[in-house]
Every structure is written in structure tokens, then in C-alpha cells.
C-alpha atoms as a PDB file:
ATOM      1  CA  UNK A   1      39.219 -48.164 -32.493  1.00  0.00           C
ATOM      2  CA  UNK A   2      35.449 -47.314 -33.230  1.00  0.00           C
ATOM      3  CA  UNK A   3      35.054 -43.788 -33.695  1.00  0.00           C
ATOM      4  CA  UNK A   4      31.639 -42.662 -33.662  1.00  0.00           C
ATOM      5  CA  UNK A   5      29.498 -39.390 -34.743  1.00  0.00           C
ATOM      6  CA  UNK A   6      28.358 -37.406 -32.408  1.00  0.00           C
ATOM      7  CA  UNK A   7      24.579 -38.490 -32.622  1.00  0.00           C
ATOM      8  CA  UNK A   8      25.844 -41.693 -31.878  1.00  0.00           C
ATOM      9  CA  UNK A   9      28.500 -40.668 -28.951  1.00  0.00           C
ATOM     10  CA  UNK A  10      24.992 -38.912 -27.710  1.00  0.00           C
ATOM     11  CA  UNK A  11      23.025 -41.951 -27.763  1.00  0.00           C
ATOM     12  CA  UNK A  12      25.910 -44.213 -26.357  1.00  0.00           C
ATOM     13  CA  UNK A  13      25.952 -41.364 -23.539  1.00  0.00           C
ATOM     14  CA  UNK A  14      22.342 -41.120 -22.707  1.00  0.00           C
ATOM     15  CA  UNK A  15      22.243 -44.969 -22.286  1.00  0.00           C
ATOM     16  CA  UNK A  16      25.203 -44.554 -20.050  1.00  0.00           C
ATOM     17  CA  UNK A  17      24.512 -41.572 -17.904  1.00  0.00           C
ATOM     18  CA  UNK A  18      20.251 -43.017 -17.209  1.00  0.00           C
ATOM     19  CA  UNK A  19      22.284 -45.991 -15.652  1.00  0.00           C
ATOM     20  CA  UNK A  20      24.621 -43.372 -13.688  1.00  0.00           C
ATOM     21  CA  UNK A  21      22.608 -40.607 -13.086  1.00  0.00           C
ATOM     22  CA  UNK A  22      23.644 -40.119  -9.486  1.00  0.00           C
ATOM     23  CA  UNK A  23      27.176 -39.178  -9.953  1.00  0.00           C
ATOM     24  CA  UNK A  24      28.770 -36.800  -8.702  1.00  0.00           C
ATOM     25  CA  UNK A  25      30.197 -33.878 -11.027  1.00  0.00           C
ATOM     26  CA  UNK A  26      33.811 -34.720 -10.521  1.00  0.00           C
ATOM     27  CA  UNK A  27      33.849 -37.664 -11.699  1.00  0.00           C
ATOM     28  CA  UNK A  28      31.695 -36.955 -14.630  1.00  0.00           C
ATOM     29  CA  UNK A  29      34.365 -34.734 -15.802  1.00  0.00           C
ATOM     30  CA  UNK A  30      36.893 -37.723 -15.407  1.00  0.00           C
ATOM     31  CA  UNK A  31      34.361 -39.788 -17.265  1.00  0.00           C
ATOM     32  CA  UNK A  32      34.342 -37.274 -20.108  1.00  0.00           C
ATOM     33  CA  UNK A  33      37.949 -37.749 -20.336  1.00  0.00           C
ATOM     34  CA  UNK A  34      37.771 -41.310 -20.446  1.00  0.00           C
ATOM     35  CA  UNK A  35      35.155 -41.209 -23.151  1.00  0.00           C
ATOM     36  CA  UNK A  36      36.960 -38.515 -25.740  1.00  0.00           C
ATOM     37  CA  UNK A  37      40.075 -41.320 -25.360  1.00  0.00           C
ATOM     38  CA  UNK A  38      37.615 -44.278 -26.000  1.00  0.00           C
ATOM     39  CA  UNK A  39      36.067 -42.886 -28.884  1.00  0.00           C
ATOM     40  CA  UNK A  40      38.644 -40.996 -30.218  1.00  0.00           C
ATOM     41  CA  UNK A  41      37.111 -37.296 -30.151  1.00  0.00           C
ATOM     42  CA  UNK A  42      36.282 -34.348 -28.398  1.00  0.00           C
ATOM     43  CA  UNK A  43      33.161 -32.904 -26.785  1.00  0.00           C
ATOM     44  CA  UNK A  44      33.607 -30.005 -26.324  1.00  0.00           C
ATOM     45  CA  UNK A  45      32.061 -28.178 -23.218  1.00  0.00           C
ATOM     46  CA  UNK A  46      28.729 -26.783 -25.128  1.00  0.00           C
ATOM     47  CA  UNK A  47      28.169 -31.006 -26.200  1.00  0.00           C
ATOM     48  CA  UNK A  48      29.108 -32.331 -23.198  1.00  0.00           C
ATOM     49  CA  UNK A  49      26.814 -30.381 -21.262  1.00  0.00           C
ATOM     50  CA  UNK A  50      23.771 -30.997 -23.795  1.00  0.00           C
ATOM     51  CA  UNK A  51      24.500 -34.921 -22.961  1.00  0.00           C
ATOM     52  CA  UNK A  52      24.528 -34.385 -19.466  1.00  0.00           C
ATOM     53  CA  UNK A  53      21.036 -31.927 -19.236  1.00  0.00           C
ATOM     54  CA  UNK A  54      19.205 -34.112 -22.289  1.00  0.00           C
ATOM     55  CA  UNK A  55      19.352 -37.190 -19.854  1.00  0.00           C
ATOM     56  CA  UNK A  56      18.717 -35.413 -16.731  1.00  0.00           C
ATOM     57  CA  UNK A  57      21.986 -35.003 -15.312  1.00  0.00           C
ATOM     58  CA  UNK A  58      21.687 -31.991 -12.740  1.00  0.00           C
ATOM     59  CA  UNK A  59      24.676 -29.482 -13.709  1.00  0.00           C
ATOM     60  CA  UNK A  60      25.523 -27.551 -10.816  1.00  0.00           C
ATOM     61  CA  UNK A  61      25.989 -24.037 -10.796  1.00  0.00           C
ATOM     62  CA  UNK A  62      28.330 -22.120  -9.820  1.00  0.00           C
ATOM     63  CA  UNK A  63      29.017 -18.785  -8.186  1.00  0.00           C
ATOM     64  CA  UNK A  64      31.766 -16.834  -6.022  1.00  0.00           C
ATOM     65  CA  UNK A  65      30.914 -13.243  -4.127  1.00  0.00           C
ATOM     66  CA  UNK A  66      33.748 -11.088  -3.195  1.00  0.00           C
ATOM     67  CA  UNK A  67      33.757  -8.915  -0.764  1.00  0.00           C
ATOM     68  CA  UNK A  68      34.621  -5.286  -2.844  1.00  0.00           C
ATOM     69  CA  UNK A  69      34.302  -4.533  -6.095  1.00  0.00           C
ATOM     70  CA  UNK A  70      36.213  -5.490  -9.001  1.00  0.00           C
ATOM     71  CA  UNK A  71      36.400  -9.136  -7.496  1.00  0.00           C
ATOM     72  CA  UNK A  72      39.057  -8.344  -4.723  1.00  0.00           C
ATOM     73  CA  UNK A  73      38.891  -8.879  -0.594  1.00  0.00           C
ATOM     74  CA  UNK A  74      37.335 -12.407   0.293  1.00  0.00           C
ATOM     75  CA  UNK A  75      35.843 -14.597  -1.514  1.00  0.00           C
ATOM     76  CA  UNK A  76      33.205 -17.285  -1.624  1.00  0.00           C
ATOM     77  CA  UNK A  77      32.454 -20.244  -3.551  1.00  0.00           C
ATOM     78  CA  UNK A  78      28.925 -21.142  -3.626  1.00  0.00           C
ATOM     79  CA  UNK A  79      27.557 -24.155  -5.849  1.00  0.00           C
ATOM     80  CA  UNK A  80      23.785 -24.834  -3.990  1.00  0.00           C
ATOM     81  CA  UNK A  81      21.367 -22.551  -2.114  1.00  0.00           C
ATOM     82  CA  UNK A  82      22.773 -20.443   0.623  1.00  0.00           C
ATOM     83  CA  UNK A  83      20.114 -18.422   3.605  1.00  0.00           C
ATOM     84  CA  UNK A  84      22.276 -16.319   5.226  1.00  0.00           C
ATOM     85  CA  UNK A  85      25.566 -14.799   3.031  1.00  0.00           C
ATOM     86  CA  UNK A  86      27.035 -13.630   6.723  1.00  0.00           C
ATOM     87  CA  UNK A  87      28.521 -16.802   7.481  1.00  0.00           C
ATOM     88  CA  UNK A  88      30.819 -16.477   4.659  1.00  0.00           C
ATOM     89  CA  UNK A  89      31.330 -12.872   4.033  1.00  0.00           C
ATOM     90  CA  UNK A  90      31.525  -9.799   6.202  1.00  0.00           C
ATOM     91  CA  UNK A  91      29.689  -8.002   2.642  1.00  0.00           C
ATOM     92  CA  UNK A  92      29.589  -8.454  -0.880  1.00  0.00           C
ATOM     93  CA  UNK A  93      29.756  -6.142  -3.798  1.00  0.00           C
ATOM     94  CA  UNK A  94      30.859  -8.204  -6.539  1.00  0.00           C
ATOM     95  CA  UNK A  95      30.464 -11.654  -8.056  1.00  0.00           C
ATOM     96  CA  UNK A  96      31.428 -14.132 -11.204  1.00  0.00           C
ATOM     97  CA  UNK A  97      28.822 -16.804 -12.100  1.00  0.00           C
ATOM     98  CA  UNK A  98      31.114 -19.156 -13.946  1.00  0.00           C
ATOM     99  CA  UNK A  99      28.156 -21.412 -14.876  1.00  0.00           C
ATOM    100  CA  UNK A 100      24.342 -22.181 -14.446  1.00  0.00           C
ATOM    101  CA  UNK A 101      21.857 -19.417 -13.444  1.00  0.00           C
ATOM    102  CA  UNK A 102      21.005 -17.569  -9.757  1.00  0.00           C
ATOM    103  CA  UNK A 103      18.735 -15.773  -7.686  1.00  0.00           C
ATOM    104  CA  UNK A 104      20.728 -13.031  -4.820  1.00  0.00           C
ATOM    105  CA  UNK A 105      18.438 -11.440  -2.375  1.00  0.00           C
ATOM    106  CA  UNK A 106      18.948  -8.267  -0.227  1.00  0.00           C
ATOM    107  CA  UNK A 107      17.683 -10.459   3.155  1.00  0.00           C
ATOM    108  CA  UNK A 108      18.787 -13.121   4.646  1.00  0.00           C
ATOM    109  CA  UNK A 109      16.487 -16.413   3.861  1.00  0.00           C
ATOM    110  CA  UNK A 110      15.863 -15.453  -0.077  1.00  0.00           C
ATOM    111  CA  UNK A 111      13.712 -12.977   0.765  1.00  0.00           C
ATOM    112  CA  UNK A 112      13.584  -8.687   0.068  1.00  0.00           C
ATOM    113  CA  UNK A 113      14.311  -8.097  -3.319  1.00  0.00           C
ATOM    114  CA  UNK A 114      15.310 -10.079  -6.086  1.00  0.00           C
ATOM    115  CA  UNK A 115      17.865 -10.273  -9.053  1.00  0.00           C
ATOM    116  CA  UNK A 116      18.612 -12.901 -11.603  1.00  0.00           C
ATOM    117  CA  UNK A 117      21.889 -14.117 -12.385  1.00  0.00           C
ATOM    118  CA  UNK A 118      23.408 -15.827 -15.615  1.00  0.00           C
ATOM    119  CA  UNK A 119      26.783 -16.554 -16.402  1.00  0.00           C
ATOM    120  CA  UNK A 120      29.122 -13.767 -16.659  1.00  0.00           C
ATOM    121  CA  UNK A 121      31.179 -11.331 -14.507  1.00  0.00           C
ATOM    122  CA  UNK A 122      29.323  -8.393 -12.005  1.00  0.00           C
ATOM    123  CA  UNK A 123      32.155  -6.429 -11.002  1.00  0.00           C
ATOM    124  CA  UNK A 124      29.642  -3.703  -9.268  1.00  0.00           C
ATOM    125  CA  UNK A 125      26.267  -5.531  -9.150  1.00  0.00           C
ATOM    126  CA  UNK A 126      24.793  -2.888  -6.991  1.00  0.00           C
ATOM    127  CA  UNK A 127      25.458  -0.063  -8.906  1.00  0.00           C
ATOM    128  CA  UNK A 128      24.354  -2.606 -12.652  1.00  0.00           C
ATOM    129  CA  UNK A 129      21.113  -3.657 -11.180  1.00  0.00           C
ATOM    130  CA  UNK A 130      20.195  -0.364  -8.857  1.00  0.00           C
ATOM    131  CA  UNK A 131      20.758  -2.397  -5.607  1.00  0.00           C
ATOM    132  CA  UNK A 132      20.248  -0.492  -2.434  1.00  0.00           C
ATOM    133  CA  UNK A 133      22.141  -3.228  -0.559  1.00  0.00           C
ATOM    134  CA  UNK A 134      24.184  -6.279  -0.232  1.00  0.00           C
ATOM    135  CA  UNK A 135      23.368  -9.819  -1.486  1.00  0.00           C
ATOM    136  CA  UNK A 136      22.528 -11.814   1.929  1.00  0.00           C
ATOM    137  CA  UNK A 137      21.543 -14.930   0.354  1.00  0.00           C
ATOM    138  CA  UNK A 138      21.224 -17.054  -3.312  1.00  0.00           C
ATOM    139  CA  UNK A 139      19.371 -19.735  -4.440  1.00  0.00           C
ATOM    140  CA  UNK A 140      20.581 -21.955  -7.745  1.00  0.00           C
ATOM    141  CA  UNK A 141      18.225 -22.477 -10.524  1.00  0.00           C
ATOM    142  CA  UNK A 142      18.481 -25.846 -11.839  1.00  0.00           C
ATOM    143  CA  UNK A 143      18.514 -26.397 -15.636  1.00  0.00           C
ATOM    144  CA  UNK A 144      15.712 -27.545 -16.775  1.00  0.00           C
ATOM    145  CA  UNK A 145      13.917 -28.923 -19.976  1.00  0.00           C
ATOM    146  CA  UNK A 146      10.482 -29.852 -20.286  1.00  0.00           C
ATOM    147  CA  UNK A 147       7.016 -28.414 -20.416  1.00  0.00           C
ATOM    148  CA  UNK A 148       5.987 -25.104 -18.807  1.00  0.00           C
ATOM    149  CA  UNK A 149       2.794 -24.297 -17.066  1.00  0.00           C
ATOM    150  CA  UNK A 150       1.489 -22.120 -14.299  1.00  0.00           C
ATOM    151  CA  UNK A 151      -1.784 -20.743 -13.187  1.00  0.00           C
ATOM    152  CA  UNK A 152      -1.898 -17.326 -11.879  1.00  0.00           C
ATOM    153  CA  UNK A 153      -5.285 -16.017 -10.022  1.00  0.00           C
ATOM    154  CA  UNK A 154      -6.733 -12.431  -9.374  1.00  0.00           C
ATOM    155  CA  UNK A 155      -6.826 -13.293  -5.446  1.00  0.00           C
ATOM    156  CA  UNK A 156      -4.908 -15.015  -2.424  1.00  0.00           C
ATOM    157  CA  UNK A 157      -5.286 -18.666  -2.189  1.00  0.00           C
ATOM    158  CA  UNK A 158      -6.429 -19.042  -5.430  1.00  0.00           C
ATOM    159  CA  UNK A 159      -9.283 -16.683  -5.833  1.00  0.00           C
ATOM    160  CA  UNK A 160     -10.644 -14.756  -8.346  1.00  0.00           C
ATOM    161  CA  UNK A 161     -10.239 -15.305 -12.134  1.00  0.00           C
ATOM    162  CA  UNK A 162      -7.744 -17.679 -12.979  1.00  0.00           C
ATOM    163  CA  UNK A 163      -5.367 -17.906 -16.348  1.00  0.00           C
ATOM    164  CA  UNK A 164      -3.302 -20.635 -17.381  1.00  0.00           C
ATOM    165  CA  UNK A 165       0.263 -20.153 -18.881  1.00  0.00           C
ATOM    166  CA  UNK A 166       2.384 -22.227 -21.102  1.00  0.00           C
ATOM    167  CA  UNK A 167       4.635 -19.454 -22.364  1.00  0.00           C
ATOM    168  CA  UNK A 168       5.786 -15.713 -21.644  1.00  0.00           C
ATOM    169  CA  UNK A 169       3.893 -13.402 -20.578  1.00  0.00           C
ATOM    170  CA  UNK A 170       5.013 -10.106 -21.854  1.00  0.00           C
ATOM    171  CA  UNK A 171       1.190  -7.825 -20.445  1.00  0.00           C
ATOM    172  CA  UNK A 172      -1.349  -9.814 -18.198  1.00  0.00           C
ATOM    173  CA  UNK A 173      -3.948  -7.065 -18.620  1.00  0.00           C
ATOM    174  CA  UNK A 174      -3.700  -6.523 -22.084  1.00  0.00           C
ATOM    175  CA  UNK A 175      -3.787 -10.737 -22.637  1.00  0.00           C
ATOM    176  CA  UNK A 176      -6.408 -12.001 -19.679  1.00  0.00           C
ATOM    177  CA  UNK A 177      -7.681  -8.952 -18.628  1.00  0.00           C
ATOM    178  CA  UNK A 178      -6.223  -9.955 -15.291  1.00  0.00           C
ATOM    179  CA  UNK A 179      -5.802  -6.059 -13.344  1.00  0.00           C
ATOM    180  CA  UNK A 180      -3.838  -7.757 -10.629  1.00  0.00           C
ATOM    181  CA  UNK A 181      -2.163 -11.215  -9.893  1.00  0.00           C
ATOM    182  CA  UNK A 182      -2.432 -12.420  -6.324  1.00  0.00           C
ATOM    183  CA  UNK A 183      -1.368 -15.924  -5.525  1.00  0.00           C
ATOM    184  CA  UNK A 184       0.064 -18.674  -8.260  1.00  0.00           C
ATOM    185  CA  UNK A 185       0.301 -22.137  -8.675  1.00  0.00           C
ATOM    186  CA  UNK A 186       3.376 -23.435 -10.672  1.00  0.00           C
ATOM    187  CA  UNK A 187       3.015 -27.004 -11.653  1.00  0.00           C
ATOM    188  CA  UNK A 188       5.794 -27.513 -14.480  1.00  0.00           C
ATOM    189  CA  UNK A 189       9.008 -25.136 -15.234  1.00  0.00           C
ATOM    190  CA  UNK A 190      11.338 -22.107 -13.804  1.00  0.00           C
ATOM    191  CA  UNK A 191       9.610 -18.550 -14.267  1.00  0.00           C
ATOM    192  CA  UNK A 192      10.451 -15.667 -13.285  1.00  0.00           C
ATOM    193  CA  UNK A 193       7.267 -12.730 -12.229  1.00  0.00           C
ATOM    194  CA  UNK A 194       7.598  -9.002 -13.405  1.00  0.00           C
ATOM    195  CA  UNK A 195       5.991  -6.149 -11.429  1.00  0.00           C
ATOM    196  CA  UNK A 196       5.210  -4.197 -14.843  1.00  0.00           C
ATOM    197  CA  UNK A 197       4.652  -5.198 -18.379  1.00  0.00           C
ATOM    198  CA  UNK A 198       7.341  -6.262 -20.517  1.00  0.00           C
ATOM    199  CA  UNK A 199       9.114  -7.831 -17.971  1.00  0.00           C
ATOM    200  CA  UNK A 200      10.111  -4.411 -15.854  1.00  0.00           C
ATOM    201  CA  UNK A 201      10.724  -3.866 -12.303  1.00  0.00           C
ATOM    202  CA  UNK A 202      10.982  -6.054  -9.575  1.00  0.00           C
ATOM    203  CA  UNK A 203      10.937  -9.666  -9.977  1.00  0.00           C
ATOM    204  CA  UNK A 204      10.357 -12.756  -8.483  1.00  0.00           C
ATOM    205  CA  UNK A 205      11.421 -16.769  -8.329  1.00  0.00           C
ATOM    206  CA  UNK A 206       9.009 -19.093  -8.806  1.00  0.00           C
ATOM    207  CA  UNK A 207       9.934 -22.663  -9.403  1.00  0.00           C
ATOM    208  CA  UNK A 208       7.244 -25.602  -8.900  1.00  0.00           C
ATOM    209  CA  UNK A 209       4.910 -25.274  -6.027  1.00  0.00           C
ATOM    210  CA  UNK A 210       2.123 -23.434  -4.382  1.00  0.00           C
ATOM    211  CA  UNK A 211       1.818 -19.767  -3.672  1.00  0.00           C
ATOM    212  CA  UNK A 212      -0.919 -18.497  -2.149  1.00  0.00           C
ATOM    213  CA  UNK A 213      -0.025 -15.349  -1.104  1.00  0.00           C
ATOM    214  CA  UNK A 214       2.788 -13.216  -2.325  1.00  0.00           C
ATOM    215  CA  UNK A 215       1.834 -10.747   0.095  1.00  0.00           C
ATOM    216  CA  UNK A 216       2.865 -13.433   3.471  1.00  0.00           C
ATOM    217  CA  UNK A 217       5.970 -13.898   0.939  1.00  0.00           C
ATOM    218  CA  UNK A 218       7.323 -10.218   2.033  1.00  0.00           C
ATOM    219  CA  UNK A 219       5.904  -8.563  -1.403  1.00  0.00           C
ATOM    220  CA  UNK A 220       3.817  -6.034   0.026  1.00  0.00           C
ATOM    221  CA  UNK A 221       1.179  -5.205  -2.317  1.00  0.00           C
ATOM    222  CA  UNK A 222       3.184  -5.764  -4.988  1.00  0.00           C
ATOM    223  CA  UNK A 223       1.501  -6.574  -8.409  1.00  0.00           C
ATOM    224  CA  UNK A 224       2.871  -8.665 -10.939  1.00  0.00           C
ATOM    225  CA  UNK A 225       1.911  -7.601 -14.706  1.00  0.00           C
ATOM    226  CA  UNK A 226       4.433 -10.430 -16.759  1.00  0.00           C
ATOM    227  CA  UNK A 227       5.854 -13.205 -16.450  1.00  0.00           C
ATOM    228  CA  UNK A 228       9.010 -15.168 -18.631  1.00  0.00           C
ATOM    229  CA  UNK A 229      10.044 -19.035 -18.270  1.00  0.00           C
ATOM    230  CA  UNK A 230      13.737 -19.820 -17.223  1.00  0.00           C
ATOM    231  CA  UNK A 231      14.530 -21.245 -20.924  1.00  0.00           C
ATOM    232  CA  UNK A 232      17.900 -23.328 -21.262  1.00  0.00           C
ATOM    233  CA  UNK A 233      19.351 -20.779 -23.686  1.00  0.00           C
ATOM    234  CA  UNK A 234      19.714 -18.914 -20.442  1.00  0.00           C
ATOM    235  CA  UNK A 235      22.286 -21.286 -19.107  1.00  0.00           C
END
């Protein structure tokens, strides 16, 4: 039997996985069985996920809420977005992210305030993160690796002076002179929007699109001073 290095078990994957890249996850871990046997090795979980995200496998995240603290009462699994928490769960006040990265949100319909997630164990959330209330919905942030850009203007709809970012953002004012941030346009990347310098305060979710107004989003008049990318070191 052939047994290869693992640049070449990486390249021998990549081929395979751009053919495949539609599978679902459970069978992709049968498939990792299948190939440790063939080639005589094993990947462990930190290689075998670099395989999967450097050809653009989607790794799904995964979450579970309990209803009281210290993970006990009802549960719920959650591996995609979820709007309204209710349907599930009568409340939640813990939860275990046992892979990927997620946004909770205090309302229904990922809106009210905002809290990022990476993997690891939130036995009290509310009292960790100075939540008021209960998580009533989630959305999963997808891996991602690539370029990052956005454009952030003064004004709604893309008024005012404009800035373009690549990287973080640790102080708009001090770096663009920018005194407030109104409206965004997000054309590559994950990021995540502080309310005060060096990434402080509230926060918010932006992944690729337009925003216009963060206002009509249910900010308020909320100002936001920094901004950090979503790296894959985060996953």
C-alpha cells in the first residue's frame, strides 16, 4: 500500500472533494475513514478540517441551548440559522458550541442585541456577556477564507465620506477621520462592527451585502467606531 505525506494526502483530497463538493457532512466523515485505511494514516481532526475548508467544503456548525444554567433542562441542537428560539425552547440560559462560530440575539428574527459565539462551553452566558435577556434566535457564520473588503460611509444609503477596509479596524476616527459610520457595503468577508474603539460595546454581523441603514436595522442611533474580520483562527 502507497502511503503518502500529508501534502500529498492534501492534494489527493482537494482533487477529490472539488469533484464532491456537495456532500453531505456524514458521509464526509465516513469518507475520512475510508481514506486514513487507504492511505494508511491519520488526519487528525485539525487536518481534516483544513482539507475540507481549503477546497471549499462548508463545515457546519454546531450549537445546543439548554434551557437553565449549567447545561441542564431541555435542550436544542441547532446546526443552521434559527428566527425564532421559542419553537424549541420555553428559555435559554446556557449553551455549548461544539464547533464553527455564532451570532445569538435577544429578539426573535436576529435582531436586538448581539453576541458572538466560538467554540467552547457558556454555562451562564447572560451573566459572561452582561445579557439582559434570553437568546431568541442564532445565525451560523460560515468559515471562510479569502479576501476581505468593506466600505463604510458617514451617511445612510451610502452618503457622506466613504473608507474602504481590507483589515481591522481597531479606531475609525483616529484612522479616516470618519466621526460616525452610517450605512456599509460588504463586498468580500465576515466582520463583525464595534460601537466604540478597540472593538468595545455592542456589536454587529455583517456578512456580504448591502446596508444602508443600520438605523431601519433596529440600531437606533447607534455608532459604530471599529470594526474586526471573522478570521479562520476563530473557528
Amino acid at each position: 500500500m502507497e502511503v503518502l505525506d500529508l501534502p500529498s494526502i492534501t492534494h489527493r483530497a482537494a482533487i477529490f472533494y472539488k469533484t464532491f463538493n456537495g456532500l453531505q457532512e456524514d458521509v464526509c466523515k465516513n469518507l475520512r475513514i475510508i481514506w486514513q485505511k487507504d492511505l494508511g494514516c491519520d488526519l487528525n481532526e485539525e487536518h481534516w478540517l483544513n482539507i475540507l475548508s481549503n477546497t471549499g467544503k462548508h463545515i457546519r456548525g454546531q450549537i445546543i441551548f439548554y434551557e437553565d444554567r449549567n447545561f441542564q433542562g431541555r435542550s436544542y441542537e441547532c446546526s443552521s440559522d434559527c428566527a425564532d428560539m421559542s419553537s424549541y425552547l420555553n428559555r435559554c440560559h446556557s449553551c455549548r458550541v461544539e464547533r464553527g462560530c455564532f451570532m445569538v440575539y435577544d429578539r426573535t428574527n436576529f435582531m436586538g442585541n448581539q453576541y458572538f459565539l466560538r467554540r467552547g462551553e457558556y454555562a451562564d452566558y447572560m451573566s459572561m456577556m452582561g445579557m439582559n435577556d434570553c437568546i431568541k434566535s442564532c445565525r451560523m457564520i460560515p468559515m471562510y477564507r479569502g479576501s476581505y473588503r468593506m466600505r463604510i460611509y458617514e451617511r445612510e444609503n451610502f452618503g457622506g465620506q466613504m473608507s474602504e477596509l481590507m483589515d481591522d479596524c481597531d479606531n475609525v476616527m483616529d484612522r479616516y477621520r470618519m466621526s460616525n459610520c452610517m450605512s456599509c457595503h460588504v463586498m468580500d468577508g465576515h466582520w463583525l462592527m464595534y460601537e466604540q474603539p478597540h472593538y468595545r460595546g455592542r456589536m454587529m454581523y455583517m456578512r456580504p451585502g448591502e446596508y444602508r441603514s443600520f438605523m431601519n436595522m433596529g440600531m437606533g442611533n447607534m455608532k459604530f467606531m471599529s470594526m474586526k474580520r471573522i478570521m479562520d483562527s476563530h473557528y
